[in-house]
N, C-alpha and C. Protein backbone atom coordinates (compact mmCIF):
# COMPACT_ATOMS: atom_id res chain seq x y z
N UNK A 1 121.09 125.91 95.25
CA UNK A 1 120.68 126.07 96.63
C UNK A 1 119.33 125.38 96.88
N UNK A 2 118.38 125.65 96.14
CA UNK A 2 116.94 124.86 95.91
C UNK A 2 117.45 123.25 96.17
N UNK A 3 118.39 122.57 95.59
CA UNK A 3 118.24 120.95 95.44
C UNK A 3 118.99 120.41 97.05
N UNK A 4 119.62 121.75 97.46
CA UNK A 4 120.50 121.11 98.72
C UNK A 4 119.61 121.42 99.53
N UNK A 5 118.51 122.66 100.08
CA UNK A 5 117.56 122.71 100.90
C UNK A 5 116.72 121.68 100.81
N UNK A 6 116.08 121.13 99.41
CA UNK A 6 114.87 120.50 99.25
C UNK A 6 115.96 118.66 99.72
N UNK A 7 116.63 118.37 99.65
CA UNK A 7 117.75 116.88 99.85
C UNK A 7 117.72 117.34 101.33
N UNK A 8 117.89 118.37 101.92
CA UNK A 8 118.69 118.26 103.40
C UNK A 8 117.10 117.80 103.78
N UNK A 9 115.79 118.77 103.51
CA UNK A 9 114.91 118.60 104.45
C UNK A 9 113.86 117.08 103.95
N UNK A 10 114.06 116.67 102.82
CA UNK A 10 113.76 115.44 102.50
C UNK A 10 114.41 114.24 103.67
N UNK A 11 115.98 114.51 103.61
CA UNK A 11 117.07 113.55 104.14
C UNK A 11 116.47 113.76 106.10
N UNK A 12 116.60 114.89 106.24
CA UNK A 12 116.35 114.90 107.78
C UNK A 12 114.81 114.06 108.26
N UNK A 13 113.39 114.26 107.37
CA UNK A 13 112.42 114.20 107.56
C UNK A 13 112.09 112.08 107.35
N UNK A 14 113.37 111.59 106.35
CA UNK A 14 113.44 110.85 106.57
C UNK A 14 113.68 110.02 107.95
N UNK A 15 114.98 110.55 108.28
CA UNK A 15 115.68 110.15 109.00
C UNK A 15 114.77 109.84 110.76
N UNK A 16 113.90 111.20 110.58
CA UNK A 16 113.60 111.24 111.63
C UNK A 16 112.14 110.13 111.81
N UNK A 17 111.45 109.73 110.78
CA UNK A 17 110.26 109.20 110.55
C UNK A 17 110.81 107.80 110.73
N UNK A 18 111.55 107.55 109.67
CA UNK A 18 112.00 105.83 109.81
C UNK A 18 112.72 105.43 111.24
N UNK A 19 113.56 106.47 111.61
CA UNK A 19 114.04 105.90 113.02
C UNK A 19 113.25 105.80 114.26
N UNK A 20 111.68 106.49 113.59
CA UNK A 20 111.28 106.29 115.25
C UNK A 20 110.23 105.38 114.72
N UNK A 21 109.51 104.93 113.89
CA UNK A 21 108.90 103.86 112.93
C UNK A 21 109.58 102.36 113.47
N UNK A 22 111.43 102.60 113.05
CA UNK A 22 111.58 101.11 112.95
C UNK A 22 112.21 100.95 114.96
N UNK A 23 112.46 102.06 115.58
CA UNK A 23 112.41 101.72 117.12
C UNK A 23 111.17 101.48 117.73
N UNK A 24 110.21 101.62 117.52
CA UNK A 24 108.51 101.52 118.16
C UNK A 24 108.34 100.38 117.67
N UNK A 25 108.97 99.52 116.85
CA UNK A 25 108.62 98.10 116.04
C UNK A 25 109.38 97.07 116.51
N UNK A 26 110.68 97.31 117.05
CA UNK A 26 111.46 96.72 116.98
C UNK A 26 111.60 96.67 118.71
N UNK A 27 111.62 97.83 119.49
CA UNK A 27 112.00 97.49 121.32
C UNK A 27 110.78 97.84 121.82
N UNK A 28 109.71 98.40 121.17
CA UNK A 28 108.18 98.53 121.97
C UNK A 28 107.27 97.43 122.02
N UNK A 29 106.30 96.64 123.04
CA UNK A 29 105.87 96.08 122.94
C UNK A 29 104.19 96.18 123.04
N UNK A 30 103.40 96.32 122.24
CA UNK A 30 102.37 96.75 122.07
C UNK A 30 100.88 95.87 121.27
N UNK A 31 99.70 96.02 121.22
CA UNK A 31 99.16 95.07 120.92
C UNK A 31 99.11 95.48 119.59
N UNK A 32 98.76 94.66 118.81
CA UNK A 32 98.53 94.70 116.97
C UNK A 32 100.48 95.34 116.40
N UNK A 33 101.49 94.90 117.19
CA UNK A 33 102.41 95.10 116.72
C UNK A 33 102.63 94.28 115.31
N UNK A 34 102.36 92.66 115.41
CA UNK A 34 102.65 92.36 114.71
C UNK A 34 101.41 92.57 113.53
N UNK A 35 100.84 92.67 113.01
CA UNK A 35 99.64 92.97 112.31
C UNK A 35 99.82 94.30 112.21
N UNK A 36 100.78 95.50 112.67
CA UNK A 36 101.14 96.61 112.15
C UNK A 36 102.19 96.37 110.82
N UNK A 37 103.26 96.04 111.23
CA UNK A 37 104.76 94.79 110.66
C UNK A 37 103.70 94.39 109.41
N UNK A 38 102.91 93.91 109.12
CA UNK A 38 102.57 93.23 107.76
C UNK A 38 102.01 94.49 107.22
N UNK A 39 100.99 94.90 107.87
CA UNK A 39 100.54 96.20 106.60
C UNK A 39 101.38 96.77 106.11
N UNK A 40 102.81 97.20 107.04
CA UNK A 40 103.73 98.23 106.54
C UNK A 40 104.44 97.18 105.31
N UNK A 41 104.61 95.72 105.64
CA UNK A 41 105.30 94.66 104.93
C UNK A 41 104.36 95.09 103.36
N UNK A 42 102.83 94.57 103.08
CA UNK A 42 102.53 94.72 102.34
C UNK A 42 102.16 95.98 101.68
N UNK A 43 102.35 97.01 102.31
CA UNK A 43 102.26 98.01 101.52
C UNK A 43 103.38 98.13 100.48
N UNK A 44 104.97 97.71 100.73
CA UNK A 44 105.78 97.55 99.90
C UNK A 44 105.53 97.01 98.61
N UNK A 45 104.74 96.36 98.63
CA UNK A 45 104.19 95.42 97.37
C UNK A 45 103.39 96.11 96.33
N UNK A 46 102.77 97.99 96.76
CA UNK A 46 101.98 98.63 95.88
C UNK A 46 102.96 98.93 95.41
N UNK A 47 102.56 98.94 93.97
CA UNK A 47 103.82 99.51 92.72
C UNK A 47 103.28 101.19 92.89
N UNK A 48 104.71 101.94 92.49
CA UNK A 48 104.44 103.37 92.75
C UNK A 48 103.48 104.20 91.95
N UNK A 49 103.17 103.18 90.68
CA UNK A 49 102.53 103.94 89.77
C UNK A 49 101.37 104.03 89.98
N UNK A 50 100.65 103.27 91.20
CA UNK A 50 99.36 103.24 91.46
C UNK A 50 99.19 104.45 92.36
N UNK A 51 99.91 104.65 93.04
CA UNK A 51 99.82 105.84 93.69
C UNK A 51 100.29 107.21 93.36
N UNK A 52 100.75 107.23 92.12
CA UNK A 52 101.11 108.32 91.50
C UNK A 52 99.47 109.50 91.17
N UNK A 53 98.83 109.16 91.22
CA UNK A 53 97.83 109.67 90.79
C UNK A 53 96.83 110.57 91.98
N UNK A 54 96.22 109.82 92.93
CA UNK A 54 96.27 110.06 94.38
C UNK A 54 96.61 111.09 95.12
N UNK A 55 97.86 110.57 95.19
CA UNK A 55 99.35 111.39 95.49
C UNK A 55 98.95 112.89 94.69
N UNK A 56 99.14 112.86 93.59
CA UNK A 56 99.57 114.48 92.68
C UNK A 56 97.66 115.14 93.43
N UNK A 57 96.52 114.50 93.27
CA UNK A 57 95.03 115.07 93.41
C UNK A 57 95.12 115.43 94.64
N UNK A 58 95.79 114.69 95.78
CA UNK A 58 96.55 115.12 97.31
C UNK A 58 96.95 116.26 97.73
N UNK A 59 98.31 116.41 96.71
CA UNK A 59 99.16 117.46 96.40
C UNK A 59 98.42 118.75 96.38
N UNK A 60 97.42 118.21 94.85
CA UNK A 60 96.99 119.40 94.15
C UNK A 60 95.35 120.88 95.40
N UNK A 61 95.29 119.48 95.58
CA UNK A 61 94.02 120.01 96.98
C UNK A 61 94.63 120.31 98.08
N UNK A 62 95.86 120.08 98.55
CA UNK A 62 96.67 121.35 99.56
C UNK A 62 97.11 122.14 99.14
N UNK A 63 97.14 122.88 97.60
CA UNK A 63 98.20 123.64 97.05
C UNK A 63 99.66 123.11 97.40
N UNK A 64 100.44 122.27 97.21
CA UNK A 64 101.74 122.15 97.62
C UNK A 64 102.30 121.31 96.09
N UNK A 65 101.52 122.07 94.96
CA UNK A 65 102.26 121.90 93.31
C UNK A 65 103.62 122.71 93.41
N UNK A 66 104.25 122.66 93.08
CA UNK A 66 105.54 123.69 92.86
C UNK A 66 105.76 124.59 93.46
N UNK A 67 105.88 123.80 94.89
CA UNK A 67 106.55 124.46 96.32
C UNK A 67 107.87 123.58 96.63
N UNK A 68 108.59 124.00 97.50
CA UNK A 68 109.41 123.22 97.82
C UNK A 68 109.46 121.97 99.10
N UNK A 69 108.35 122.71 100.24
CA UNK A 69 107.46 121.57 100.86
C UNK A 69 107.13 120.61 100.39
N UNK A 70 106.30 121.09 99.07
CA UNK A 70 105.52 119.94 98.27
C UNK A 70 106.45 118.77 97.42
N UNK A 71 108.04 118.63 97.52
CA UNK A 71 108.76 118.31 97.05
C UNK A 71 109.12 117.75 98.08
N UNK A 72 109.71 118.57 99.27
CA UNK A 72 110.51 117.34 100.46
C UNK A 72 109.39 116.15 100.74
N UNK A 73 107.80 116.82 101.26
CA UNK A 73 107.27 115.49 101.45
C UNK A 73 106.98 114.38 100.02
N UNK A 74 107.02 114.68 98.80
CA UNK A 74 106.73 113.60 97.85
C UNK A 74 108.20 112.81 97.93
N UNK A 75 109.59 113.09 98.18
CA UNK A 75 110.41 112.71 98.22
C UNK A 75 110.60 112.00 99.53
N UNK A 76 110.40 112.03 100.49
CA UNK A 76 109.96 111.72 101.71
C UNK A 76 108.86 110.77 101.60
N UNK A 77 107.63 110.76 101.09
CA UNK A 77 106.48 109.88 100.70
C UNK A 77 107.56 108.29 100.16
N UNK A 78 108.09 109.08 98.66
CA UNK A 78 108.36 107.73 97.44
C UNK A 78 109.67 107.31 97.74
N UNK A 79 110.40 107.75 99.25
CA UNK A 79 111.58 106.75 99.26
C UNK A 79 111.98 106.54 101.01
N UNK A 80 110.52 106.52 101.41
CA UNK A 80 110.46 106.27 102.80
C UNK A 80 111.22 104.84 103.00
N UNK A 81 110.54 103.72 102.25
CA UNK A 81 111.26 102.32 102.25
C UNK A 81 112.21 102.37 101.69
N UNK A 82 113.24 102.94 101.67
CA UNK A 82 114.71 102.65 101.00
C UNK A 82 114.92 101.58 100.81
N UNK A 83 114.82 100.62 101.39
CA UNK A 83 115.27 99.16 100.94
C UNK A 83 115.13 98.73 99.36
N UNK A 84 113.87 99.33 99.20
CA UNK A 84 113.26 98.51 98.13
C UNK A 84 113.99 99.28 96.65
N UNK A 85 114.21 100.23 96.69
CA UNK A 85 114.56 101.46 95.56
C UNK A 85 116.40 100.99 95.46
N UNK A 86 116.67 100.14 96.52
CA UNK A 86 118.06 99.97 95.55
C UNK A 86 118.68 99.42 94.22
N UNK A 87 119.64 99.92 94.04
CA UNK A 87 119.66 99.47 92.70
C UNK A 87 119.89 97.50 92.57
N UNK A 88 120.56 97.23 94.08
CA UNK A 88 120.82 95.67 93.94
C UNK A 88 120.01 94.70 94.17
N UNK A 89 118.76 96.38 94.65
CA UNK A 89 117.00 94.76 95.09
C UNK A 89 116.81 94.52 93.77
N UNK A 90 117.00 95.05 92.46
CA UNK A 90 116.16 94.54 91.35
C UNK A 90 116.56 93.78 90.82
């Protein structure tokens, strides 16, 4: 029950972040759009392990270690860009 609560609210929190991320990018027209588009571009380029560390001292200073919150958002955090985590990008 733990892995289907912590997947549903990971999966929804996705869903709802990237779809309004890649509609505000894509039909909004706004200034520093494009110069938004590259940071998000190059942020793809940090390897995860650099932020592994960060991330957990993050974690650890909200209390959200071995909660289940603290799980949907790290799962939510490390596979926001789906693109990149497939198995056929590598």
């Amino acid at each position: 029950m733990n892995s289907v609560m912590v997947t549903a609210g990971a999966v929804a929190l996705l869903l709802l972040t990237s779809s309004m991320a890649k509609f505000a990018l894509a039909m909004l027209r706004f200034p520093y759009r494009l110069a938004l588009f590259i940071v998000i571009l190059a942020s793809l380029m940090i390897p995860e392990q650099v932020v592994l560390v960060p991330f957990y001292r993050t974690m650890l200073a909200l209390d959200l270690i071995n909660t289940r919150i603290g799980l949907i958002i790290a799962y939510t955090v490390f596979f926001l860009p789906g693109w990149r985590r497939s198995p056929r990008a590598r």
